[in-house]
N, C-alpha and C. Protein backbone atom coordinates (compact mmCIF):
# COMPACT_ATOMS: atom_id res chain seq x y z
N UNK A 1 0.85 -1.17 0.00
CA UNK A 1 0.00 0.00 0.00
C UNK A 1 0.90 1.23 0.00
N UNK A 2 0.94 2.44 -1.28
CA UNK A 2 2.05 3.00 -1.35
C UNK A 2 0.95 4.49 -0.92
N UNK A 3 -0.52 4.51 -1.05
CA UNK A 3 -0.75 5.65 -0.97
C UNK A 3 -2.03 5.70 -0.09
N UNK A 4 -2.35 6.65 0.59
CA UNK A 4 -4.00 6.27 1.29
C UNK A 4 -4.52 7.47 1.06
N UNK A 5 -5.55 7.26 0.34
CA UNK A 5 -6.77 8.47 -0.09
C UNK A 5 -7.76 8.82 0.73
N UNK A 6 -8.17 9.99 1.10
CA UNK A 6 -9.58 10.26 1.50
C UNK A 6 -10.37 9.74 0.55
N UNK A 7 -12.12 9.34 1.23
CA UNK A 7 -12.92 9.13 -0.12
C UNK A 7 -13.23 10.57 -0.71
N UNK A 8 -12.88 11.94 -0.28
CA UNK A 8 -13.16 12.85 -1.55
C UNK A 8 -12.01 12.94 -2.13
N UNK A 9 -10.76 12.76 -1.70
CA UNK A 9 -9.68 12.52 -2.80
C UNK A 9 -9.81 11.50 -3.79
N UNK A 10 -9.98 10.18 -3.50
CA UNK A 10 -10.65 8.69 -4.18
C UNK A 10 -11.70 9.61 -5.11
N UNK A 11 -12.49 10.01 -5.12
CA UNK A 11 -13.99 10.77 -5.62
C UNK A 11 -13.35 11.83 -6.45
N UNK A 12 -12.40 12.82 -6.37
CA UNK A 12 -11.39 13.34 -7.11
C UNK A 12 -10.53 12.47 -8.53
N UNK A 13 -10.26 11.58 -7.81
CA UNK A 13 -9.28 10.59 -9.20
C UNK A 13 -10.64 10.03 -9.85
N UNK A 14 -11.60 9.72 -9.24
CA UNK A 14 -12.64 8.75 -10.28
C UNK A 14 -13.18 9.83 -11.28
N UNK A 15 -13.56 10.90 -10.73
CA UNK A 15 -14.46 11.85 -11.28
C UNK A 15 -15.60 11.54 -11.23
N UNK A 16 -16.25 11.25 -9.75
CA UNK A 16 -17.03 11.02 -9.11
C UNK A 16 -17.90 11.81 -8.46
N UNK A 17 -19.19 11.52 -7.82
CA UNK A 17 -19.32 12.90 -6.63
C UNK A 17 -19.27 11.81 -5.53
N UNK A 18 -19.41 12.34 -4.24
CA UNK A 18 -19.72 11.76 -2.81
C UNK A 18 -20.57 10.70 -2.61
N UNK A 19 -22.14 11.39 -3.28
CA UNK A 19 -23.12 10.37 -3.16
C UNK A 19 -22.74 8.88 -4.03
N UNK A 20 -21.70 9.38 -5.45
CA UNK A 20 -21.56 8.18 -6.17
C UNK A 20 -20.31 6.83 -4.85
N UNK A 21 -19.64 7.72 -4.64
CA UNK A 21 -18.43 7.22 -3.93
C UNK A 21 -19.03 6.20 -2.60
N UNK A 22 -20.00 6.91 -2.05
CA UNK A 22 -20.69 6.02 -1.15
C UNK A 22 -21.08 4.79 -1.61
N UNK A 23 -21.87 4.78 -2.93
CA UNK A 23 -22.92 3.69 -3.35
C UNK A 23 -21.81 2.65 -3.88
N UNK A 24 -20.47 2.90 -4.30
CA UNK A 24 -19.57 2.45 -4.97
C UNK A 24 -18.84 1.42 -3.51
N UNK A 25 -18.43 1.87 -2.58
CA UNK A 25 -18.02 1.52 -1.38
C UNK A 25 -18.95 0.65 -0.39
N UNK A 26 -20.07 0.89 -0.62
CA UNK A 26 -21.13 -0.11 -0.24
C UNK A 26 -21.46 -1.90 -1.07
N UNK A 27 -20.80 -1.39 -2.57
CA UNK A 27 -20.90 -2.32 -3.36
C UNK A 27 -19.56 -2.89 -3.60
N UNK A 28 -18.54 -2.73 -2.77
CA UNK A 28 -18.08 -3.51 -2.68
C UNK A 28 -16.39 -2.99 -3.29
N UNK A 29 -16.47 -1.62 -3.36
CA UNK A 29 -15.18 -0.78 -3.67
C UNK A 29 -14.00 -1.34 -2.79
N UNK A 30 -12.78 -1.75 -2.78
CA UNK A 30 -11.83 -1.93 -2.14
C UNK A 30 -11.60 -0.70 -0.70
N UNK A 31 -11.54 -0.71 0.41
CA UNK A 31 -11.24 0.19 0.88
C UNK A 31 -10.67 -0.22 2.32
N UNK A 32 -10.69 0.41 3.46
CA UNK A 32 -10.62 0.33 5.01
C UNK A 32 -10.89 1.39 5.78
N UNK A 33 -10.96 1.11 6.89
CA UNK A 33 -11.51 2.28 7.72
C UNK A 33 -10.47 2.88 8.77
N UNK A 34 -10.62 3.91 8.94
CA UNK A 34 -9.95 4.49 10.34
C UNK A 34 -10.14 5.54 10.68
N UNK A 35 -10.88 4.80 11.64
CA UNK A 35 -12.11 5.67 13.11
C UNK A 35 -13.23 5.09 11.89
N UNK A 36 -13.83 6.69 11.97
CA UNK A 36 -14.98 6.57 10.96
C UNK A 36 -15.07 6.88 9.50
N UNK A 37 -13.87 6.70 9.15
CA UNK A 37 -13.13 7.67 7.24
C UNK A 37 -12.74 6.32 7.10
N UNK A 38 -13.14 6.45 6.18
CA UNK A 38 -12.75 5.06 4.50
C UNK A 38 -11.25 5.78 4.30
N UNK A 39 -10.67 5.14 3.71
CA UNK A 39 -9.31 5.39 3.38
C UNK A 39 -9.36 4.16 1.92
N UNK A 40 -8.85 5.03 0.58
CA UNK A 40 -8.44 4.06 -0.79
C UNK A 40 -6.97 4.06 -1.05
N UNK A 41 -6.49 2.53 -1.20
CA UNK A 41 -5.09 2.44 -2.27
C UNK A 41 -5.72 2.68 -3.76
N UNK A 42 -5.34 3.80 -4.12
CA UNK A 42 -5.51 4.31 -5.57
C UNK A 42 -5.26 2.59 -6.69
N UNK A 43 -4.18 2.35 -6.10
CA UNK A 43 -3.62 1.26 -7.08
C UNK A 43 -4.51 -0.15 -7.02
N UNK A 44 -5.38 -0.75 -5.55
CA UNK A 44 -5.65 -1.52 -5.30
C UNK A 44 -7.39 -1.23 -6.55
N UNK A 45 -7.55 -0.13 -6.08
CA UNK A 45 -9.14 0.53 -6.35
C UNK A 45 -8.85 0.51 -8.20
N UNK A 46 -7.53 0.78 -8.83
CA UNK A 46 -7.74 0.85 -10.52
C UNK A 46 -7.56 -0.84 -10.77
N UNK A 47 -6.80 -1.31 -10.21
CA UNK A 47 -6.91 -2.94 -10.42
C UNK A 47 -8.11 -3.63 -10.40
N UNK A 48 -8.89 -3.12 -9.23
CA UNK A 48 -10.22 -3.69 -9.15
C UNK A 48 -11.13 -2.92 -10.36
N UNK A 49 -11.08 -2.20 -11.05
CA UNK A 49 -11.80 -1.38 -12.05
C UNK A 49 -11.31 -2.00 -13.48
N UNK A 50 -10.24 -2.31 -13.47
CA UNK A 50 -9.81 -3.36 -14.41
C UNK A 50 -10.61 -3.83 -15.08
N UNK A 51 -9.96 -5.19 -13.44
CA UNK A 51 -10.42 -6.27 -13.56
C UNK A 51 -12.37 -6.47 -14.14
N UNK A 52 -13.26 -5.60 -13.55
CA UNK A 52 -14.63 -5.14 -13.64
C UNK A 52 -14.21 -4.70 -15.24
N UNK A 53 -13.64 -3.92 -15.71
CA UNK A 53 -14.11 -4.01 -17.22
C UNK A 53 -13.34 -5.33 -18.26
N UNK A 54 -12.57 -5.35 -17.60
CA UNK A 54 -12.91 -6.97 -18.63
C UNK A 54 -13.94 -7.54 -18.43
N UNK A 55 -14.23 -8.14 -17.18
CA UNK A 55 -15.87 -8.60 -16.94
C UNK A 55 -16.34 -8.32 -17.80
N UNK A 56 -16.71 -7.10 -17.78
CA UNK A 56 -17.92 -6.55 -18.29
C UNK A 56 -17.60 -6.63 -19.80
N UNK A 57 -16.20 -6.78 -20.91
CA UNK A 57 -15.98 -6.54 -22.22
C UNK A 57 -16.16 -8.13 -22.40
N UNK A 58 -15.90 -9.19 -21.42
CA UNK A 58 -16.32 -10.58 -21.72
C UNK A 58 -18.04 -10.67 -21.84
N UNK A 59 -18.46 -10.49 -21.06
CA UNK A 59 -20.41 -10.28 -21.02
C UNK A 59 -20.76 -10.14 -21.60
N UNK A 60 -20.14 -8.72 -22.74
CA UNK A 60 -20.81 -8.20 -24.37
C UNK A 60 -20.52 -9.32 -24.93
N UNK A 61 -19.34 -9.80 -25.26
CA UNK A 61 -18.84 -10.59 -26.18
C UNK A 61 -20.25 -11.82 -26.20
N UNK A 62 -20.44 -12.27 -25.12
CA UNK A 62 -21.21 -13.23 -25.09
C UNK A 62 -22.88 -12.92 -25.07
N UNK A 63 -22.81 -11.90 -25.13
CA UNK A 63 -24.10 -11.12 -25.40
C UNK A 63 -24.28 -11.22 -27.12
N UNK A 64 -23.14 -10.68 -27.81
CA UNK A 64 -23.24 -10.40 -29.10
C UNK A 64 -23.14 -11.84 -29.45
N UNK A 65 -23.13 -12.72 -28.75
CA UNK A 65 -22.90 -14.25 -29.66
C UNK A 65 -24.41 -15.08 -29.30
N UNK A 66 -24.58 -14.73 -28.42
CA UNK A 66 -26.25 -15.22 -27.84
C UNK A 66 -26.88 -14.60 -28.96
N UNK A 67 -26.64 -13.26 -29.00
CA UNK A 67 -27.52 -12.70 -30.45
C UNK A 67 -27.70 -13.11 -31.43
N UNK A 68 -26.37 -13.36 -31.88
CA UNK A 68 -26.14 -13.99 -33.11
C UNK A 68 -27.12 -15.50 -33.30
N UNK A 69 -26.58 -16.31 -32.31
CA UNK A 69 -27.35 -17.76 -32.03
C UNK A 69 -28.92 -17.26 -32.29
N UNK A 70 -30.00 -16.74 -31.71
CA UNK A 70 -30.66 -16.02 -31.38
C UNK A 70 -31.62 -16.02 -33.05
N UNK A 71 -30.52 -15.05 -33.53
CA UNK A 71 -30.98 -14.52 -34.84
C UNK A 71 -30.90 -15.21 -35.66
N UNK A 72 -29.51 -16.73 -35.63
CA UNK A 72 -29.72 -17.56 -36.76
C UNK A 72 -30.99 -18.67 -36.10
N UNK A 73 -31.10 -18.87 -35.20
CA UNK A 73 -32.17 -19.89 -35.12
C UNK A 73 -33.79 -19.10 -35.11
N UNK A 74 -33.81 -17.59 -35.02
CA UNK A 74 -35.35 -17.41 -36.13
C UNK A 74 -35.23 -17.66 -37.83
N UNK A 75 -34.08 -16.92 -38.19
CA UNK A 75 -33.81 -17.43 -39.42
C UNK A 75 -34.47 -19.48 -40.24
N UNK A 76 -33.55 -19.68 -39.02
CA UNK A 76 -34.35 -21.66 -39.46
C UNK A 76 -35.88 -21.89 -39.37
N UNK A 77 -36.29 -21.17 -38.00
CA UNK A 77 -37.73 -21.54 -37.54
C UNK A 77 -37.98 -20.95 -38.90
N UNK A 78 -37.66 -19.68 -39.37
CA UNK A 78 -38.64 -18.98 -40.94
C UNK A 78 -38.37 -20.27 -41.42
N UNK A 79 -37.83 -20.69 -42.27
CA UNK A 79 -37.03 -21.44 -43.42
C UNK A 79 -37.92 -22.83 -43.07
N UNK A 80 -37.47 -23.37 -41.82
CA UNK A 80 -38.07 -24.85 -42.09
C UNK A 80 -39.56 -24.87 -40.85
N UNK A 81 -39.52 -23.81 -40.23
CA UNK A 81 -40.76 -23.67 -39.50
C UNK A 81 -41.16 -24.75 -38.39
């Protein structure tokens, strides 16, 4: 851990507001506490954002192939019904 953020500093690097930063940290944002302040590793928090958009660029992929499947099997139902 090379750096520790406030969450309005964290909310600063995302380009975030407060209310987003909360809902983000509730769902499961990397963070810790001390006292009653969240504290972010910048580095831990872009790894985890990453990792979430590959997720999410694998999901399409398989979205656009379900489609595809999708669209060739109305194609057959037309054709052989």
């Amino acid at each position: 851990m090379n750096q520790q953020l406030t969450q309005a500093e964290m909310a600063a690097v995302l380009s975030v507001s407060a209310p987003t930063m909360h809902k983000l940290v509730q769902r499961g944002m990397p963070h810790w506490k001390v006292g009653s302040r969240y504290r972010f590793d910048p580095d831990e928090v872009q790894a985890r954002r990453k990792a979430a958009e590959k997720e999410l660029a694998a999901a399409r992929q398989v979205g656009a192939l379900t489609d595809k499947v999708d669209r060739a099997r109305g194609k057959l139902d037309e054709r052989f019904g």
